[in-house]
Protein backbone atom coordinates (compact mmCIF):
# COMPACT_ATOMS: atom_id res chain seq x y z
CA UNK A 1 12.55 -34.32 23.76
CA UNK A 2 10.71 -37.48 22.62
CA UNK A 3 10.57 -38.81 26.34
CA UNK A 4 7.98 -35.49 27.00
CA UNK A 5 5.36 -37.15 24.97
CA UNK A 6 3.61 -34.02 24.15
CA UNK A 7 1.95 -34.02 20.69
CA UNK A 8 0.90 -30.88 21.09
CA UNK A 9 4.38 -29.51 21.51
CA UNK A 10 5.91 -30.96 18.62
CA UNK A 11 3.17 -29.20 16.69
CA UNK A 12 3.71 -26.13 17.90
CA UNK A 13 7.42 -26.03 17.15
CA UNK A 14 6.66 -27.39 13.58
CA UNK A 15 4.09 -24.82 12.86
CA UNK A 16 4.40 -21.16 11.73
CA UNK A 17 4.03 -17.83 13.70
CA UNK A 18 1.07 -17.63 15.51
CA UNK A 19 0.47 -14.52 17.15
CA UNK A 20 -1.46 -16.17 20.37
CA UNK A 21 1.59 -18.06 21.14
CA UNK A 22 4.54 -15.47 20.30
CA UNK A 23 7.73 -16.49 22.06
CA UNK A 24 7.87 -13.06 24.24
CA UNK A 25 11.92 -13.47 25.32
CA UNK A 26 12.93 -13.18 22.00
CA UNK A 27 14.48 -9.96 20.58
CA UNK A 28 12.52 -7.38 18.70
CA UNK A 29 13.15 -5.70 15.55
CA UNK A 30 11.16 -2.88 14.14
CA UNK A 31 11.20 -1.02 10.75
CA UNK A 32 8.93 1.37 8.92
CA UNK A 33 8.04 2.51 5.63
CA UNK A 34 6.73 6.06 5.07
CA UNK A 35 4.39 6.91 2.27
CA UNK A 36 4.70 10.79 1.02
CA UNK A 37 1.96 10.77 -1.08
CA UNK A 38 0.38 14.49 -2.82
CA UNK A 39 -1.29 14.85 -6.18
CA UNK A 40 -0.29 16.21 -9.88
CA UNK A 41 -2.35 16.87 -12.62
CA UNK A 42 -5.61 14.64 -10.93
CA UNK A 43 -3.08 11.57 -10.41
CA UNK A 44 -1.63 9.94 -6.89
CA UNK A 45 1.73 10.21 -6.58
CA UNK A 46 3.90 9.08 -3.91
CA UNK A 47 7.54 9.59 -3.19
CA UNK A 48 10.12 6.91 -3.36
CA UNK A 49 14.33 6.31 -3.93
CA UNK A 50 16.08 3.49 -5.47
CA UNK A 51 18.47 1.71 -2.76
CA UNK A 52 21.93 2.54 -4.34
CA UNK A 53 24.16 0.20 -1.76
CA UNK A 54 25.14 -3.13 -3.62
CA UNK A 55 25.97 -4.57 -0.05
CA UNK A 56 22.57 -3.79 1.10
CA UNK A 57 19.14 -5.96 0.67
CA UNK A 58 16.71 -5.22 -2.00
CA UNK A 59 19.70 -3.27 -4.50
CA UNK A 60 17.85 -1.10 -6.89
CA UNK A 61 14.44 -1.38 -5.56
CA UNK A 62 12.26 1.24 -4.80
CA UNK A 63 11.12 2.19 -1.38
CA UNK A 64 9.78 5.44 0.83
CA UNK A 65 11.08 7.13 3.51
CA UNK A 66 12.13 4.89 6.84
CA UNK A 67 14.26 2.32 8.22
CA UNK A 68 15.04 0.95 11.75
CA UNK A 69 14.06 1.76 14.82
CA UNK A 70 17.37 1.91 17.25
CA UNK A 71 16.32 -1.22 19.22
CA UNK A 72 19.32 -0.60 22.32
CA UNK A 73 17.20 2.76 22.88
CA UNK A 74 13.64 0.80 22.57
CA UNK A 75 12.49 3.41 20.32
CA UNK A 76 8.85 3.30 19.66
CA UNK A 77 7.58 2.41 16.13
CA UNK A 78 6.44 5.95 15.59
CA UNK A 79 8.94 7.92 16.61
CA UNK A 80 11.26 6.08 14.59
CA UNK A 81 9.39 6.76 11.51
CA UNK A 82 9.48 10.84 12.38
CA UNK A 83 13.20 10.65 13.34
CA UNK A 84 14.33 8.49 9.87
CA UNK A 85 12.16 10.98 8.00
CA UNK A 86 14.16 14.07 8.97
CA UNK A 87 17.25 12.15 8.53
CA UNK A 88 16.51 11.07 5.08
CA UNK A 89 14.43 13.89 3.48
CA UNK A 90 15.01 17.00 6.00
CA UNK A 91 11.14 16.48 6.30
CA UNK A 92 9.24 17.61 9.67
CA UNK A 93 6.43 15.70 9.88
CA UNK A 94 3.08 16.79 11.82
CA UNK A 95 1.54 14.42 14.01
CA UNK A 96 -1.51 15.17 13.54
CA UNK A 97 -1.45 14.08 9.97
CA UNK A 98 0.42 10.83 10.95
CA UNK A 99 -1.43 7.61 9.83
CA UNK A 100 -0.76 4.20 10.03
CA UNK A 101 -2.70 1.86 7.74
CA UNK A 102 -0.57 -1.28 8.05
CA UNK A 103 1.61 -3.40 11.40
CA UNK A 104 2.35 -6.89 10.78
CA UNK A 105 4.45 -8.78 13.55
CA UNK A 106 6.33 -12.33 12.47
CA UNK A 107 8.87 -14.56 13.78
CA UNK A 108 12.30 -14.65 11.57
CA UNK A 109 15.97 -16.08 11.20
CA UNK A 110 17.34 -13.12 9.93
CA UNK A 111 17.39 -9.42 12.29
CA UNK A 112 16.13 -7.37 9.82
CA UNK A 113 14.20 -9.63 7.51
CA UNK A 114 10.41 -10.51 7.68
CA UNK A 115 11.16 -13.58 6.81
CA UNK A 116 8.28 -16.67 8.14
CA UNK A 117 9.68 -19.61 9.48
CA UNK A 118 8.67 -22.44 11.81
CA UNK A 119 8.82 -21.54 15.35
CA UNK A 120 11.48 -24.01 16.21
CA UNK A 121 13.75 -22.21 13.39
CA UNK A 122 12.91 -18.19 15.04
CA UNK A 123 15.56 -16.28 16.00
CA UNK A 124 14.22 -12.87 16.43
CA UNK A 125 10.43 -11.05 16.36
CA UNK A 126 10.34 -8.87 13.42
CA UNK A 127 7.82 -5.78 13.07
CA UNK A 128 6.77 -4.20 9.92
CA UNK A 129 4.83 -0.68 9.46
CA UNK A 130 3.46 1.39 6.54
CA UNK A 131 2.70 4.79 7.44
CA UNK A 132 0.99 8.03 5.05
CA UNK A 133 1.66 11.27 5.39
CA UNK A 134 0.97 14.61 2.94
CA UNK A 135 3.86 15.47 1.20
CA UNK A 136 3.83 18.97 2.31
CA UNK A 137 7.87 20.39 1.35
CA UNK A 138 10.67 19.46 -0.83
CA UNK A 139 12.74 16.33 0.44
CA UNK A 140 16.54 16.90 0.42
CA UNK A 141 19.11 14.08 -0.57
CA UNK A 142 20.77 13.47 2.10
CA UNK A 143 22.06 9.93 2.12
CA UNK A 144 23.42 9.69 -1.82
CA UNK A 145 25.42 6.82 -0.22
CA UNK A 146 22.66 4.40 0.04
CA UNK A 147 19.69 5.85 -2.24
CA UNK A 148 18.81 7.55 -5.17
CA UNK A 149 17.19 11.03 -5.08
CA UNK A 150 13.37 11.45 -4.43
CA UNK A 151 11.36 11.25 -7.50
CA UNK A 152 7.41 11.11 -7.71
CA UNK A 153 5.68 7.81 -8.89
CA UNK A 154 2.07 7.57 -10.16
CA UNK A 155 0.53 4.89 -8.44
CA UNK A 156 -1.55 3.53 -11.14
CA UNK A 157 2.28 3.09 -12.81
CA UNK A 158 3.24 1.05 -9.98
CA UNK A 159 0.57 -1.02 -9.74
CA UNK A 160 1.89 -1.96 -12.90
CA UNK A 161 5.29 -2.74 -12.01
CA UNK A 162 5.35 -3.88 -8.12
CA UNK A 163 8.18 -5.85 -8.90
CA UNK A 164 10.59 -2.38 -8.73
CA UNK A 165 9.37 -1.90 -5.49
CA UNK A 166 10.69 -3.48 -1.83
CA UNK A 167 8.75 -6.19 -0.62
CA UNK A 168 6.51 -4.73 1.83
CA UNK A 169 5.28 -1.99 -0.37
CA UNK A 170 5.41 -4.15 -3.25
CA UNK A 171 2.86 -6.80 -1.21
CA UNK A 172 0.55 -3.66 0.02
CA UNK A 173 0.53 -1.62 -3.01
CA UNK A 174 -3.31 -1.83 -3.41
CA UNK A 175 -3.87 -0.90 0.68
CA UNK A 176 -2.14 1.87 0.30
CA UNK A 177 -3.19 3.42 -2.81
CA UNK A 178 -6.81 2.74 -1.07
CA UNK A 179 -6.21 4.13 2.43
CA UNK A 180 -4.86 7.54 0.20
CA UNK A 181 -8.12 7.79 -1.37
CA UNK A 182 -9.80 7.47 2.23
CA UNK A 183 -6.86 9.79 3.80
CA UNK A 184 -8.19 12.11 1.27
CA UNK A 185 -11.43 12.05 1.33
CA UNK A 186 -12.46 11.62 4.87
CA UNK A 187 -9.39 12.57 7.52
CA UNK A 188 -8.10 15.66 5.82
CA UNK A 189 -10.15 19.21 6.06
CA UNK A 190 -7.75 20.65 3.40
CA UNK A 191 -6.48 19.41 0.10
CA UNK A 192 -4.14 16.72 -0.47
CA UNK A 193 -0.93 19.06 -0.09
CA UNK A 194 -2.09 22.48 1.67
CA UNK A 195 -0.62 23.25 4.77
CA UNK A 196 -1.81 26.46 7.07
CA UNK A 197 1.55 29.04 7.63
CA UNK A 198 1.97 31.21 11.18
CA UNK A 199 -0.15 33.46 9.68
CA UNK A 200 -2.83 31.89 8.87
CA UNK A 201 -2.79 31.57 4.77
CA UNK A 202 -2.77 28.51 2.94
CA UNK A 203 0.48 27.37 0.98
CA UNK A 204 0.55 24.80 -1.19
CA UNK A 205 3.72 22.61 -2.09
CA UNK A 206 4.62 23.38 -5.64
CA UNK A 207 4.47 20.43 -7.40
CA UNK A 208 6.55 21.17 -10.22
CA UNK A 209 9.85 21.39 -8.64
CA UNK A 210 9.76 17.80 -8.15
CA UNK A 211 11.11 15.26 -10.36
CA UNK A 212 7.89 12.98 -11.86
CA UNK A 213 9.47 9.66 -12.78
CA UNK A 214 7.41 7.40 -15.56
């Protein structure tokens, strides 16, 4: 290496991810986190589970709904966020009411870690992806193996204590308790949890079947 001379080289293997120069052969990883979000007596709330699994990362944090997308198949980012949805909740999500306020791509040692490091060091090109979404039905428990049941935070509670929270919701707290307020006010025609039946008349998800946690 030292007989190619380049400075410009050594630089660029010292330095961090840059997004203009992204090694393209490498593998790619892509996960998701899904914000349910409704409202309860004139405060955001957002649904979240504590991961249960000692042998997994972030034990006893908080996160939403989401996890990896099946990288052999090439699943795309947003399918894999509708498919790990009905698998953890038993939640059909619409589409149409599908937003995503936050991507961030970076180079990492680990598969399923964002974790920055100097290109010389990468091992894998990690994706990251916060989605909202109405929470429109009641989420079922169906992975007590590896999280908690769904309980309803407050946001302005969390803001308070990020540190219960996984990293990338824990570093974006503020965008999304923002892009809620804008979801809100300016995508949605109908309130924060209404939903239009077959026939035509507006239901409402019944807030008070859901566990609000302080």
């Amino acid at each position: 290496m030292n007989n190619i001379g380049n400075e410009n080289l050594f630089q660029y293997w010292n330095s961090p991810y840059n997004e203009y120069g992204m090694i393209s052969y490498l593998p790619e990883r892509k996960m998701t986190q899904l914000i349910l979000f409704t409202e309860i007596e004139n405060e955001t709330c957002i649904l979240l589970a504590q991961r249960i699994n000692p042998n997994k990362d972030f034990y006893l944090k908080l996160n939403g709904l989401g996890e990896k997308a099946i990288h052999k198949k090439n699943e795309n980012i947003d399918v894999c966020v509708i498919r790990e949805c009905f698998e953890e909740a038993e939640i059909v999500l619409r589409n149409e009411k599908l937003l995503k306020i936050f991507e961030e791509t970076c180079y990492s040692t680990r598969e399923w870690r964002a974790e920055p490091c100097l290109q010389k060091e990468v091992k894998y090109i990690v994706t990251l992806a916060i989605y909202l979404h109405p929470l429109e039905e009641l989420p079922k428990h169906t992975e007590p193996h590896t999280l908690g049941p769904w309980n309803l935070y407050k946001i302005k509670d969390l803001l308070k204590h990020r540190n219960e929270l996984v990293p990338i919701l824990r570093e974006n707290i503020e965008l999304i308790d923002g892009k809620i307020k804008a979801y809100e006010q300016d995508i949605l025609d109908l309130p924060i949890n209404v939903n239009k039946n077959k026939n035509g008349k507006t239901t409402t998800t019944d807030s008070r079947n859901f566990q609000l946690s302080k």
